[in-house]
Protein backbone atom coordinates (compact mmCIF):
# COMPACT_ATOMS: atom_id res chain seq x y z
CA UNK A 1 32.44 44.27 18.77
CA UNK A 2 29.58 42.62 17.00
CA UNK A 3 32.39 40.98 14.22
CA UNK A 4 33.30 44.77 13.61
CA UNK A 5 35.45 47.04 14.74
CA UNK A 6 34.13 50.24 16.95
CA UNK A 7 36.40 53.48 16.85
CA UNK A 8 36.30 56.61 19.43
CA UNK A 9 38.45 60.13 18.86
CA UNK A 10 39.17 63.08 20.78
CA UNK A 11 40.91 66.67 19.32
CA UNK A 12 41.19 69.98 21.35
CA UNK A 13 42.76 72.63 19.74
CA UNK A 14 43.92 75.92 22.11
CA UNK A 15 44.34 78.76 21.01
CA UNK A 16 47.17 81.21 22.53
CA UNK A 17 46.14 84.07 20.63
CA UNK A 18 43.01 84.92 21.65
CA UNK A 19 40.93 84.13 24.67
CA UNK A 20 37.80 82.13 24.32
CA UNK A 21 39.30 80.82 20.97
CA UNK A 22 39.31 77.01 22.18
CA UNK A 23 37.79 74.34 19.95
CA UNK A 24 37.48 70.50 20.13
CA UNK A 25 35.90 67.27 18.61
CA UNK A 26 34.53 64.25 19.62
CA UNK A 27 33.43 61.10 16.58
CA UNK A 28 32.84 57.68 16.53
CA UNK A 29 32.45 55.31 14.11
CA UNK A 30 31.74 51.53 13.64
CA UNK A 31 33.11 49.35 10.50
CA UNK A 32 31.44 46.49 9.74
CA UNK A 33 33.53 43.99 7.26
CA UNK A 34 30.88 42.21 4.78
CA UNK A 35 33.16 40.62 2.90
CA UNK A 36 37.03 40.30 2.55
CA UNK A 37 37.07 43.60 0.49
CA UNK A 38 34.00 45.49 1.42
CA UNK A 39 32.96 47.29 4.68
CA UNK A 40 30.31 49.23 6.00
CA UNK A 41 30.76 51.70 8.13
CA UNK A 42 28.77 54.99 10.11
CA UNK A 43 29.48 57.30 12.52
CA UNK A 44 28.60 60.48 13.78
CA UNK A 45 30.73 63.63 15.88
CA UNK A 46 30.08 66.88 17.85
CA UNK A 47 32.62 70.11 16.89
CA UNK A 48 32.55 72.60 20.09
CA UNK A 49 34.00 76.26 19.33
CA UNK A 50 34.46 78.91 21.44
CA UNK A 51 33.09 82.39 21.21
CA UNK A 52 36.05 83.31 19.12
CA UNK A 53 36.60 80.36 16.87
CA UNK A 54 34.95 79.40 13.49
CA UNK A 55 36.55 75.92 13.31
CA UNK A 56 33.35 73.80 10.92
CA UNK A 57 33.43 69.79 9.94
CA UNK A 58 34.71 69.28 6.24
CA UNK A 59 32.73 66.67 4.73
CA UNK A 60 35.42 65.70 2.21
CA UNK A 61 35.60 66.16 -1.49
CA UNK A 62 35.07 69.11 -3.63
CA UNK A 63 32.01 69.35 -4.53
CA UNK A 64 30.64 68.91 -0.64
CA UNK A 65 29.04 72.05 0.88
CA UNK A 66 30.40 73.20 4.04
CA UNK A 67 27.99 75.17 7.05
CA UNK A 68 29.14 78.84 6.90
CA UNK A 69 31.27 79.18 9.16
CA UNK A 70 30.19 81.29 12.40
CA UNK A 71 31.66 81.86 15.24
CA UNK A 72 30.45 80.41 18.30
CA UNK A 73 28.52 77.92 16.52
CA UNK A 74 29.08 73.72 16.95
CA UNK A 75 28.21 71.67 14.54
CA UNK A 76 27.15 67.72 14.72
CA UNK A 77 28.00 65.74 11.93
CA UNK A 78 26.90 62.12 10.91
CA UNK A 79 28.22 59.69 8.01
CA UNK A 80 27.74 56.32 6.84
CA UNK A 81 29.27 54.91 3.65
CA UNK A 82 30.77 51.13 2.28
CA UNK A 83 34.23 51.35 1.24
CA UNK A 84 35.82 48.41 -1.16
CA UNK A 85 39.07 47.27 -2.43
CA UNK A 86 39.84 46.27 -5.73
């Protein structure tokens, strides 16, 4: 796609213990190869929680801040980044 490479995913996570306690994601993301050891890539995704579910998107790496997590509440998320090999 475009010389890169275009990714979709899909999680839903149910809940048995609880009703309305349902959550699930939906991301994308493209990766664009600039060189033989360096790519580009972006993406974005959508988190959907139930009433009873506090489920939130972890950017990664400790010193990231999370959303509080409430429940009810969906969050959107968005990245972009270049990753390289040595």
């Amino acid at each position: 796609l475009w010389g890169g490479s275009w990714k979709l995913g899909f999680a839903y996570l149910r809940n048995n213990s609880y009703a309305k306690s349902d959550s699930w994601n939906i991301m994308t993301r493209y990766e664009y190869p600039v060189s033989k050891r360096t790519t580009l890539y972006g993406g974005g995704g959508y988190l959907w929680n139930d009433d009873n579910t506090a489920y939130t998107i972890s950017p990664g790496g400790g010193g990231s801040v999370v959303p509080d997590a409430t429940y009810g509440k969906s969050y959107w998320t968005i990245f972009a980044g270049i990753s390289h090999a040595f």
